[in-house]
PDB file of N, CA and C in Angstrom:
ATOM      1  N   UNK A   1      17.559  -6.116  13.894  1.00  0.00           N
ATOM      2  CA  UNK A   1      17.105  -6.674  12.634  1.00  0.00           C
ATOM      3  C   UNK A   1      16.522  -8.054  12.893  1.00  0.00           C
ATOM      4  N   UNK A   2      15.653  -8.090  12.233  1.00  0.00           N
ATOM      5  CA  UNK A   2      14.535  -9.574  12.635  1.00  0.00           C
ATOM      6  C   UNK A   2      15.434 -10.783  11.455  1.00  0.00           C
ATOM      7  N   UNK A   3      15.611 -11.980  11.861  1.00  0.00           N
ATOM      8  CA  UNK A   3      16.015 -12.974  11.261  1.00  0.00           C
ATOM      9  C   UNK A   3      15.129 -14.249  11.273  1.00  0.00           C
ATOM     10  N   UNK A   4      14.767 -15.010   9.738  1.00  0.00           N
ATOM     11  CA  UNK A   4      14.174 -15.598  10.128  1.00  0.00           C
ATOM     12  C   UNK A   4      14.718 -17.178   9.626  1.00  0.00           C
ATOM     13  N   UNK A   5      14.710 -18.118   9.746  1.00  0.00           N
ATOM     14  CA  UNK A   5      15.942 -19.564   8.883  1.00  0.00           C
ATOM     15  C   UNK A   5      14.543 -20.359   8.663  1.00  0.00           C
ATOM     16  N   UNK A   6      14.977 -20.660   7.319  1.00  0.00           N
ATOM     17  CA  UNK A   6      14.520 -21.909   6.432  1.00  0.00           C
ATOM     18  C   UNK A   6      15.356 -22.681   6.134  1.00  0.00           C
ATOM     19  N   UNK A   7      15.332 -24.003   6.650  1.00  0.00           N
ATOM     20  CA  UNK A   7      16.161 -25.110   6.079  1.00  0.00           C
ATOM     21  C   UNK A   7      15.546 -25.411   4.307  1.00  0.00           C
ATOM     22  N   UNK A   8      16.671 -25.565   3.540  1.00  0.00           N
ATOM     23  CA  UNK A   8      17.084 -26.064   2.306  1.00  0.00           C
ATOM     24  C   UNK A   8      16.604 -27.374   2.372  1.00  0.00           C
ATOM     25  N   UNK A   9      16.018 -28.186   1.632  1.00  0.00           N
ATOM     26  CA  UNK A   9      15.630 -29.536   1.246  1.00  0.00           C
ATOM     27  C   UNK A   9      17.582 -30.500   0.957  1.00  0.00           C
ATOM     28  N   UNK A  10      17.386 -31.780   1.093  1.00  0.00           N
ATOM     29  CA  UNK A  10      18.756 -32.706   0.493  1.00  0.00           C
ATOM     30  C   UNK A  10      19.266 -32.132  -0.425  1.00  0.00           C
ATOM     31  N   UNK A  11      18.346 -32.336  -1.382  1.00  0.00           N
ATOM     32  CA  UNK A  11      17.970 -32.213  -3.069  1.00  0.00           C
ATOM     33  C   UNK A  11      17.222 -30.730  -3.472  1.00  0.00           C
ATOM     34  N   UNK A  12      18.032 -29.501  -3.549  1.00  0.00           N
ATOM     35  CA  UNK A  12      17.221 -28.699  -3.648  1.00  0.00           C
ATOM     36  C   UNK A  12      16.742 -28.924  -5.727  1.00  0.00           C
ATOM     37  N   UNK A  13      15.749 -29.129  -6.418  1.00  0.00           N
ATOM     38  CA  UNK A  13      15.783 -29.589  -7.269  1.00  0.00           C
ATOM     39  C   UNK A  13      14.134 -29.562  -8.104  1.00  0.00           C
ATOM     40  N   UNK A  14      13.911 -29.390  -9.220  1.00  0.00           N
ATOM     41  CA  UNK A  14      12.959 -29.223  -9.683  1.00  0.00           C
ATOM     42  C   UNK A  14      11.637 -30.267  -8.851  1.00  0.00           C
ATOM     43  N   UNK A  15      11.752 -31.045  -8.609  1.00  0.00           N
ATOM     44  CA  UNK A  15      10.985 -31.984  -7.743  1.00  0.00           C
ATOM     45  C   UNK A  15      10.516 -31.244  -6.280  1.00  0.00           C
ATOM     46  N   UNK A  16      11.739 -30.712  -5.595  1.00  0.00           N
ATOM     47  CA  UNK A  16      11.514 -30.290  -4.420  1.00  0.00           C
ATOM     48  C   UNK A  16      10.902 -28.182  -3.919  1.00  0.00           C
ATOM     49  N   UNK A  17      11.113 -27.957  -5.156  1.00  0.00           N
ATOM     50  CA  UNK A  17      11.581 -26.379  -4.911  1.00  0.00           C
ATOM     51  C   UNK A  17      10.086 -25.429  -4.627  1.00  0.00           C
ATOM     52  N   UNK A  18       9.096 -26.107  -5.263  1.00  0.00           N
ATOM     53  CA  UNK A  18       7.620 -25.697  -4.625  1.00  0.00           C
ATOM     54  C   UNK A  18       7.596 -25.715  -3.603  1.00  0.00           C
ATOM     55  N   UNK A  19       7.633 -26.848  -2.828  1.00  0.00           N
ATOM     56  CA  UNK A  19       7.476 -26.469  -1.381  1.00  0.00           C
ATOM     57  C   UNK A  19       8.574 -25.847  -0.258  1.00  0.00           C
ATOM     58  N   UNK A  20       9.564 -25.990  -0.754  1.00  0.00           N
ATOM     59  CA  UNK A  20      10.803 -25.246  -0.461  1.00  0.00           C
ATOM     60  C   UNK A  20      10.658 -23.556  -0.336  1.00  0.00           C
ATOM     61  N   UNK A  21      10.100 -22.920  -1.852  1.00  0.00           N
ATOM     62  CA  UNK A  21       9.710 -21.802  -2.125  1.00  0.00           C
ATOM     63  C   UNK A  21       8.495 -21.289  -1.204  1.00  0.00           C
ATOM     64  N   UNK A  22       7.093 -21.999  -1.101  1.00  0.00           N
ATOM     65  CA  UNK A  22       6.395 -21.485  -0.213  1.00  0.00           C
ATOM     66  C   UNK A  22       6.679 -21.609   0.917  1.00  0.00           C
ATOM     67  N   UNK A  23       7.921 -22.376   1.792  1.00  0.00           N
ATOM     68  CA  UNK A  23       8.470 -22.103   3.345  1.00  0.00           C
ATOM     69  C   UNK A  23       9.125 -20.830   2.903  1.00  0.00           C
ATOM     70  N   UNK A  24       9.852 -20.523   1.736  1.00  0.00           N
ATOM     71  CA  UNK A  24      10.913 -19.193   2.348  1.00  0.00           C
ATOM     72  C   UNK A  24       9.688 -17.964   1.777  1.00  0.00           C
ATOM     73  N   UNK A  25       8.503 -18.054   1.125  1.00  0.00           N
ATOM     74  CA  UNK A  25       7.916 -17.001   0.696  1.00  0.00           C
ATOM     75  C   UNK A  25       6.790 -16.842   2.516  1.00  0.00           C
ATOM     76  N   UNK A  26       6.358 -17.663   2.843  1.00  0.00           N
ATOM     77  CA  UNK A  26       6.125 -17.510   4.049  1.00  0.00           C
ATOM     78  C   UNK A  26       6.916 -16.614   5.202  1.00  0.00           C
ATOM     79  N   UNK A  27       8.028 -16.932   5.194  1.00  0.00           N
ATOM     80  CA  UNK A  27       8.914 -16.179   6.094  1.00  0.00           C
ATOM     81  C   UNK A  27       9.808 -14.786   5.485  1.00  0.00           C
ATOM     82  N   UNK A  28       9.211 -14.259   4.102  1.00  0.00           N
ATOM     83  CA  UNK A  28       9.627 -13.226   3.678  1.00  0.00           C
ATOM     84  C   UNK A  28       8.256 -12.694   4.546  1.00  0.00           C
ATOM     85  N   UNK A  29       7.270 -12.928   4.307  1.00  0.00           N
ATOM     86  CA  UNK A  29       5.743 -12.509   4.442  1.00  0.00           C
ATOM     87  C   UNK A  29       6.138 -12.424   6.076  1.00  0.00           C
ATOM     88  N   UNK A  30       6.732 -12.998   6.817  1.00  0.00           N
ATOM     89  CA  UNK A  30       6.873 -13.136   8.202  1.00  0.00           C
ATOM     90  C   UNK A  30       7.302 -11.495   9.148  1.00  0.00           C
ATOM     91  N   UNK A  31       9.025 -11.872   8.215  1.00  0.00           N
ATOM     92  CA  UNK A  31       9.412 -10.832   8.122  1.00  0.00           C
ATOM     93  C   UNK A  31       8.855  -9.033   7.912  1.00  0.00           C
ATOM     94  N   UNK A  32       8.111  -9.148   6.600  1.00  0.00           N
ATOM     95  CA  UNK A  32       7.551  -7.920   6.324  1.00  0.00           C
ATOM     96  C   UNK A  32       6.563  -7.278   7.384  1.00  0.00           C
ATOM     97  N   UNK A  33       5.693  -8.236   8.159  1.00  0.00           N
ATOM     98  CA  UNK A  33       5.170  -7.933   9.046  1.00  0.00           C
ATOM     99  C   UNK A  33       5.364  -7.625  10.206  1.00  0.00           C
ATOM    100  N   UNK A  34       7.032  -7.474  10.386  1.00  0.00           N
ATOM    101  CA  UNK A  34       7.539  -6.862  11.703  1.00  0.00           C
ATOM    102  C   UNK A  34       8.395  -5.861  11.284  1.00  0.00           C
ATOM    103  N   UNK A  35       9.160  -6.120  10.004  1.00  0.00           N
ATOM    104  CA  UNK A  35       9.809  -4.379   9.765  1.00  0.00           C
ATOM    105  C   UNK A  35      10.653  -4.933   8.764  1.00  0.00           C
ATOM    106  N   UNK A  36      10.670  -3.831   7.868  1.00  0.00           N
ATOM    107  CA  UNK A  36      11.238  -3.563   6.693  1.00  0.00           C
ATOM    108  C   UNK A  36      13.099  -3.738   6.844  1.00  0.00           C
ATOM    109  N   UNK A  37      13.566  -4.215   6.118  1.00  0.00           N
ATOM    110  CA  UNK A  37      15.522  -4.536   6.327  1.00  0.00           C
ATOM    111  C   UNK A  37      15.458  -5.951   7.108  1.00  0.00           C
ATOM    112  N   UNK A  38      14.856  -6.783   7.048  1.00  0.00           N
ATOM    113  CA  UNK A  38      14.883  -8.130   8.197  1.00  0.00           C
ATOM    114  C   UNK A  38      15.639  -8.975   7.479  1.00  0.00           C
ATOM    115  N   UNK A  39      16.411 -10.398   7.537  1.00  0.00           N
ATOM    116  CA  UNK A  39      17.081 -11.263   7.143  1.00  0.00           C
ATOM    117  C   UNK A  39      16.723 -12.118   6.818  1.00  0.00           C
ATOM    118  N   UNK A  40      16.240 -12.979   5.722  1.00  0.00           N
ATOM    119  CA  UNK A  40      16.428 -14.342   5.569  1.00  0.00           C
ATOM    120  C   UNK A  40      17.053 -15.148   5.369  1.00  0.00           C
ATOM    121  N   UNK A  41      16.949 -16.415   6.364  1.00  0.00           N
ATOM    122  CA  UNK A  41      18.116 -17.119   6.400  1.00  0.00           C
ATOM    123  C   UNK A  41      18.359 -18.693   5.361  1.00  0.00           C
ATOM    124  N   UNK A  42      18.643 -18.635   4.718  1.00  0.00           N
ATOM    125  CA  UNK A  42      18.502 -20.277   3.919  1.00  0.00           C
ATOM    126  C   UNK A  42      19.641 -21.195   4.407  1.00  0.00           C
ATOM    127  N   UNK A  43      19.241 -21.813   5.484  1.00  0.00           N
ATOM    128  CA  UNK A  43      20.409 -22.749   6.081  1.00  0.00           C
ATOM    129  C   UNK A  43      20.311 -24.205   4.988  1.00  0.00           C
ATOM    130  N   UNK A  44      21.581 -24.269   4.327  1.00  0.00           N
ATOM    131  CA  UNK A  44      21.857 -25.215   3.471  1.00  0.00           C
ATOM    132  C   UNK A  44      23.323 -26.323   3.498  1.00  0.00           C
ATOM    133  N   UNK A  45      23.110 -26.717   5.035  1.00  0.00           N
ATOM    134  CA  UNK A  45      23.857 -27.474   5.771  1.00  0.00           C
ATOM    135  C   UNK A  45      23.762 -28.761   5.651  1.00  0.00           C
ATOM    136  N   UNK A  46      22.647 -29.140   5.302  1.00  0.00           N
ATOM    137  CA  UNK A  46      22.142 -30.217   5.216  1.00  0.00           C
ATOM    138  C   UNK A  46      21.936 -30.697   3.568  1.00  0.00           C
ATOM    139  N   UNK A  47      22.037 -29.925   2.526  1.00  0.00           N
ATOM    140  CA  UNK A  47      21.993 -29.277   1.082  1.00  0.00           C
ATOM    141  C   UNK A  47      22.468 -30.428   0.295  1.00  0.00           C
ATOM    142  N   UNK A  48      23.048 -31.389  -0.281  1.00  0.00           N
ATOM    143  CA  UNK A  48      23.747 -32.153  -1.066  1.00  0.00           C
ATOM    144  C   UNK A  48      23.978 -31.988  -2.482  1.00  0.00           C
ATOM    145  N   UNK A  49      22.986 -31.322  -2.884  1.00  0.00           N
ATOM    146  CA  UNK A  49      22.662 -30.591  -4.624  1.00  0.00           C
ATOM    147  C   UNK A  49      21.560 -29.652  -4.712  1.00  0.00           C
ATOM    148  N   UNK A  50      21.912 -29.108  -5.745  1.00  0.00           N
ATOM    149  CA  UNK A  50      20.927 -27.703  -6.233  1.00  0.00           C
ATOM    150  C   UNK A  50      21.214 -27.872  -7.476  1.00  0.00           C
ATOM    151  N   UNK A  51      20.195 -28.058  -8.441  1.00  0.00           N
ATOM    152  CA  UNK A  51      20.203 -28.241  -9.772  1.00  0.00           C
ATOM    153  C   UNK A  51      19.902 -26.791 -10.746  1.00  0.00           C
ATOM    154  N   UNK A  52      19.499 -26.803 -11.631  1.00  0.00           N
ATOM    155  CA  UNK A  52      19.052 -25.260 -12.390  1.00  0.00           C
ATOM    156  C   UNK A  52      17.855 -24.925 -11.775  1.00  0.00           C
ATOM    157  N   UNK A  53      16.744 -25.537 -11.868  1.00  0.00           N
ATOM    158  CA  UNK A  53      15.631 -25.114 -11.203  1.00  0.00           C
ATOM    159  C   UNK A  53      15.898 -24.639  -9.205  1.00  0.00           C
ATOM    160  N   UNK A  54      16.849 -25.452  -8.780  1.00  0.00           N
ATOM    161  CA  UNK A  54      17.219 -24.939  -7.847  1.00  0.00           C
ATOM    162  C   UNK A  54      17.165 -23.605  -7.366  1.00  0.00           C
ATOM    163  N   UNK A  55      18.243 -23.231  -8.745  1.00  0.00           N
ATOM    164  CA  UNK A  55      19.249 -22.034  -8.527  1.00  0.00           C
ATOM    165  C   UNK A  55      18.302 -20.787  -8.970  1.00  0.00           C
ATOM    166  N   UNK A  56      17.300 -21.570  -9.785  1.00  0.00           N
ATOM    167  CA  UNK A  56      16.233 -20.499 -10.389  1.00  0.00           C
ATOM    168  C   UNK A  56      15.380 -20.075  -9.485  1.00  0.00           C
ATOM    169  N   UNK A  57      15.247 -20.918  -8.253  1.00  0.00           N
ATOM    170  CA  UNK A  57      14.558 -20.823  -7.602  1.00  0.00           C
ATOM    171  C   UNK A  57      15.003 -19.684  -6.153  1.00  0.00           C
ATOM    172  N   UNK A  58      16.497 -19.930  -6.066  1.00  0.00           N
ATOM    173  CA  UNK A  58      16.723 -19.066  -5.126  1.00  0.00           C
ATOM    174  C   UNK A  58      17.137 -17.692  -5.567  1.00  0.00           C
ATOM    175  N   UNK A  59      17.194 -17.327  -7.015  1.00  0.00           N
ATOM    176  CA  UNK A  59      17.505 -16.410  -7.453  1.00  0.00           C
ATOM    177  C   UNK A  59      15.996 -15.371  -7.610  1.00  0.00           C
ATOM    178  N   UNK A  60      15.146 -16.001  -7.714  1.00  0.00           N
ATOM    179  CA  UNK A  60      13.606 -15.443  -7.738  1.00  0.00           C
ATOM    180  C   UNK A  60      13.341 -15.073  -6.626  1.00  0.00           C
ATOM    181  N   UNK A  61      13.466 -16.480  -5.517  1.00  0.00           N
ATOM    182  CA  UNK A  61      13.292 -15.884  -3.776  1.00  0.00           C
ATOM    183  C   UNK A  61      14.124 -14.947  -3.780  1.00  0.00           C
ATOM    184  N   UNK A  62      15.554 -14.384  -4.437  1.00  0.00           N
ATOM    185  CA  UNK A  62      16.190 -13.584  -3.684  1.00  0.00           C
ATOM    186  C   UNK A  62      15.335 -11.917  -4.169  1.00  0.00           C
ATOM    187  N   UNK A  63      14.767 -11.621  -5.306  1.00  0.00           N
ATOM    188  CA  UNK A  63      14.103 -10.727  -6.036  1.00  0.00           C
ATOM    189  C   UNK A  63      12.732 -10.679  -4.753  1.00  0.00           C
ATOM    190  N   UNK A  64      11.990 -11.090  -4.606  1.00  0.00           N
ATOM    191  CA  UNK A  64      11.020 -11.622  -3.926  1.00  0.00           C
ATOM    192  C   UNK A  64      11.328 -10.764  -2.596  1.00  0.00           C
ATOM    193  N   UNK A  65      12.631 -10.695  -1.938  1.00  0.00           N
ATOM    194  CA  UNK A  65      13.036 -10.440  -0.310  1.00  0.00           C
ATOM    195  C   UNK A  65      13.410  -8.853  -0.583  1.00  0.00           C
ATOM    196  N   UNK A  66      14.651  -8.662  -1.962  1.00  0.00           N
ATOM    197  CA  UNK A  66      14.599  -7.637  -2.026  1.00  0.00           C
ATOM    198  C   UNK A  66      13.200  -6.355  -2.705  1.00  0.00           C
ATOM    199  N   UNK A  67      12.356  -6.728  -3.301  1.00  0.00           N
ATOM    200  CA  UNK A  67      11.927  -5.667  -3.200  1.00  0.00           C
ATOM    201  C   UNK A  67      10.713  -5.472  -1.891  1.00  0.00           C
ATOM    202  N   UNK A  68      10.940  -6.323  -0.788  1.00  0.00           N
ATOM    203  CA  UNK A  68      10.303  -6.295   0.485  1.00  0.00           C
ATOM    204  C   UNK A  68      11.525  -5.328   1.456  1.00  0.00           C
ATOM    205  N   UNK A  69      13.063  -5.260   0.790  1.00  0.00           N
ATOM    206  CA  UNK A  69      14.046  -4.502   1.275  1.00  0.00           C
ATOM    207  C   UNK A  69      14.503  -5.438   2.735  1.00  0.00           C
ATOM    208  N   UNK A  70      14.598  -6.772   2.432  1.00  0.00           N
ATOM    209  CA  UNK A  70      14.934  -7.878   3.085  1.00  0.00           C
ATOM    210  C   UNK A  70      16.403  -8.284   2.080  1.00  0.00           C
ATOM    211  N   UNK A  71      17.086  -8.983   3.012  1.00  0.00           N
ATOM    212  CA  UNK A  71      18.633  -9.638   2.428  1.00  0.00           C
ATOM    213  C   UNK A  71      18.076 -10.981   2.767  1.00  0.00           C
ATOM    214  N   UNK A  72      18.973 -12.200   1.392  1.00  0.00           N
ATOM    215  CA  UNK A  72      18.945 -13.972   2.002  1.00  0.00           C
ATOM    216  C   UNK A  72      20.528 -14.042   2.207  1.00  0.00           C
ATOM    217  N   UNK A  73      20.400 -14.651   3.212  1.00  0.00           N
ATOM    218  CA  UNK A  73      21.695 -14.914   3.523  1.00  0.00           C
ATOM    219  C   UNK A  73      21.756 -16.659   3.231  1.00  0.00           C
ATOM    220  N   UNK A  74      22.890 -17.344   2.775  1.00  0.00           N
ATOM    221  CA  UNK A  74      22.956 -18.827   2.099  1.00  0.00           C
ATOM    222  C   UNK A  74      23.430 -19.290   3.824  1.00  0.00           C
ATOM    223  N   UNK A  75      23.367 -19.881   4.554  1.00  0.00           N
ATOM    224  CA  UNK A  75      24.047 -20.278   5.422  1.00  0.00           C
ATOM    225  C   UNK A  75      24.634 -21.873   5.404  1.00  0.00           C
ATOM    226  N   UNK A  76      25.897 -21.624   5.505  1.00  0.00           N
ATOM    227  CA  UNK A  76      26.216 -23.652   5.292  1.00  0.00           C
ATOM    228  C   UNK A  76      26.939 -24.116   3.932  1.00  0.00           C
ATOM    229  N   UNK A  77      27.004 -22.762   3.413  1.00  0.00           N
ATOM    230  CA  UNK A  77      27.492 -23.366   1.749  1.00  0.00           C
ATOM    231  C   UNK A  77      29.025 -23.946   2.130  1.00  0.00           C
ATOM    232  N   UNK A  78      28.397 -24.979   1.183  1.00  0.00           N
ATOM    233  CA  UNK A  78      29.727 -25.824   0.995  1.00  0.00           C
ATOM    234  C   UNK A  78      30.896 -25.269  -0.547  1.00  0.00           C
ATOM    235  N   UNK A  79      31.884 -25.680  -0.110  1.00  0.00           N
ATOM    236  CA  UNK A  79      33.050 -25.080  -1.298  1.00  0.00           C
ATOM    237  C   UNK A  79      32.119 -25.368  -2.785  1.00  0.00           C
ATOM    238  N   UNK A  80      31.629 -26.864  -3.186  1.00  0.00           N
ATOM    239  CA  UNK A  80      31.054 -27.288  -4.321  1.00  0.00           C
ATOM    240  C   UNK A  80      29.956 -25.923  -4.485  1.00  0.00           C
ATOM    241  N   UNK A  81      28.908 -25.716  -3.347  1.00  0.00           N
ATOM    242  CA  UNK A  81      27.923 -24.615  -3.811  1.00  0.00           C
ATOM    243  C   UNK A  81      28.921 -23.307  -3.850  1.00  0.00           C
ATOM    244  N   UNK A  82      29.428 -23.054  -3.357  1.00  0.00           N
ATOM    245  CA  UNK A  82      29.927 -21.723  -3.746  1.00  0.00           C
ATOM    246  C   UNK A  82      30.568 -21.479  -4.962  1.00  0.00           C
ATOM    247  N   UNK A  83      31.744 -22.399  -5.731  1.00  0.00           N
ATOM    248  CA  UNK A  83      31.692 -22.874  -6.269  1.00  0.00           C
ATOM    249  C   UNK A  83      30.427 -22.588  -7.919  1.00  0.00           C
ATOM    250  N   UNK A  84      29.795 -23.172  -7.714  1.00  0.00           N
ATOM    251  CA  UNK A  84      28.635 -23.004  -8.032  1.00  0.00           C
ATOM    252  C   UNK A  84      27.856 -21.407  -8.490  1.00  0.00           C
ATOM    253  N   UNK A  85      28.186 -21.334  -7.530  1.00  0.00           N
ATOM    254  CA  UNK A  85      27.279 -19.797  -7.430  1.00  0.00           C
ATOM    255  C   UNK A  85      28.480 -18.890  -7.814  1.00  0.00           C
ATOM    256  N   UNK A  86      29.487 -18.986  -7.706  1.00  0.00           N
ATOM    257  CA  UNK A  86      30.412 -18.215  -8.692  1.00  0.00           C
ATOM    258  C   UNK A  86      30.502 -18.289  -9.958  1.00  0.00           C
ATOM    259  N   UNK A  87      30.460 -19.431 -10.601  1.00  0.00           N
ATOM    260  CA  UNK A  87      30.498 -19.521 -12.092  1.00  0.00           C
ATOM    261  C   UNK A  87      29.098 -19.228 -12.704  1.00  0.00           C
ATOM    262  N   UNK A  88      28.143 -19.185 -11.780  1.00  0.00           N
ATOM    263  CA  UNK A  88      26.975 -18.614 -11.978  1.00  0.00           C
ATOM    264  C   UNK A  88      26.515 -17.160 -12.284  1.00  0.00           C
ATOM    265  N   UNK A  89      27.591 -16.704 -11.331  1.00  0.00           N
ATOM    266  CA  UNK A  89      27.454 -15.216 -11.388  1.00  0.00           C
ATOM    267  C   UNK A  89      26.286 -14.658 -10.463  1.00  0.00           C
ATOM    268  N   UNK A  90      26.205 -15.714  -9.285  1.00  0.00           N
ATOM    269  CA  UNK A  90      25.083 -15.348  -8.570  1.00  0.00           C
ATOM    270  C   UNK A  90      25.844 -15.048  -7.161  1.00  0.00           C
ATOM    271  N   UNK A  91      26.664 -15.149  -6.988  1.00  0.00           N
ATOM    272  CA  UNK A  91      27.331 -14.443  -5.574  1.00  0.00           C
ATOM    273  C   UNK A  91      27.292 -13.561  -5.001  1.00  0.00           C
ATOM    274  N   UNK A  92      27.262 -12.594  -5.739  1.00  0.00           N
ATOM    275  CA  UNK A  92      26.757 -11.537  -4.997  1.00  0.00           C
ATOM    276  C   UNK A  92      25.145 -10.999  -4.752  1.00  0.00           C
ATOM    277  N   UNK A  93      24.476 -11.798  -5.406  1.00  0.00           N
ATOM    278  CA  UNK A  93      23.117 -11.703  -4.873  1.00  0.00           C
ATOM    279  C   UNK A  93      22.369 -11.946  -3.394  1.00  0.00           C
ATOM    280  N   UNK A  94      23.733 -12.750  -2.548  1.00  0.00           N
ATOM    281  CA  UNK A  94      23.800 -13.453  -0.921  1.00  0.00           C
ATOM    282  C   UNK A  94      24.479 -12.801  -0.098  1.00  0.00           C
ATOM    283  N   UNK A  95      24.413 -12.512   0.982  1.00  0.00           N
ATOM    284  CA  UNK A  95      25.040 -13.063   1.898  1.00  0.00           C
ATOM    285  C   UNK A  95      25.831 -14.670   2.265  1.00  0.00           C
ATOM    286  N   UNK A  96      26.537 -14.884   1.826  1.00  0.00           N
ATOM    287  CA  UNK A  96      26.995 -16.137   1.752  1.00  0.00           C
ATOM    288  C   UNK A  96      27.741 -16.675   3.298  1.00  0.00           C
ATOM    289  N   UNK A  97      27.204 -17.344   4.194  1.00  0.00           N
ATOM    290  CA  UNK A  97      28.197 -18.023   5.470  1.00  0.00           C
ATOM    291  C   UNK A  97      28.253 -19.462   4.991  1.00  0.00           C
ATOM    292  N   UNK A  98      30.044 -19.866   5.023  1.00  0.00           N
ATOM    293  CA  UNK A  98      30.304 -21.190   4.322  1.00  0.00           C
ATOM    294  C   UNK A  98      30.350 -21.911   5.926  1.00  0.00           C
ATOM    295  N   UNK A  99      30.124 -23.140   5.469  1.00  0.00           N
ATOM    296  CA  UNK A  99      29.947 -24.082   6.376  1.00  0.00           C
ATOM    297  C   UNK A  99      30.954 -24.459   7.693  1.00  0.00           C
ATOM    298  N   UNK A 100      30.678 -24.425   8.524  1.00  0.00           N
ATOM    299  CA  UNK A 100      32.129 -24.207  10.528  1.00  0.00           C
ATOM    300  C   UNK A 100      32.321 -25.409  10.125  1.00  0.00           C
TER     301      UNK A 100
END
């Protein structure tokens, strides 16, 4: 299975998420061009906040991968984002690896 990692911005956040979005729509596009089921990776190690537009944003990329029949995997989440993405009701939309 082909894997491909996009680092997450500080601030993932209405300010930042355009260009954020065209790095991970690039590497869906990456992906598709070597084979169908590939991984994307959103390393968010470096992450400090994700606001609504954030979350809107990775919830669209995640629509975006699956109907290419690609998985995002969150890599790096911290307790606060997970957290997060539970009361969201977006957890199971990831692969979630919390932060070593």
């Amino acid at each position: 299975m082909s894997e491909f990692v996009v680092p997450a911005p500080v601030h993932l956040s209405a300010q930042t998420r355009g260009a954020f979005r065209e790095d991970v729509l690039r590497g869906i596009a990456r992906l598709s061009a070597t084979e169908p089921g590939g991984r994307l990776v959103i390393d968010l190690a470096e992450t400090q906040r994700i606001d609504s537009a954030g979350l809107g944003t990775l919830v669209m990329l995640q629509l975006r991968a699956a109907e290419k029949r690609h998985t995002i995997c969150l890599r790096g989440v911290s307790e606060e984002m997970r957290f997060l993405l539970l009361m969201t009701r977006l957890e199971d939309r990831f692969d979630i690896e919390p932060r070593g």
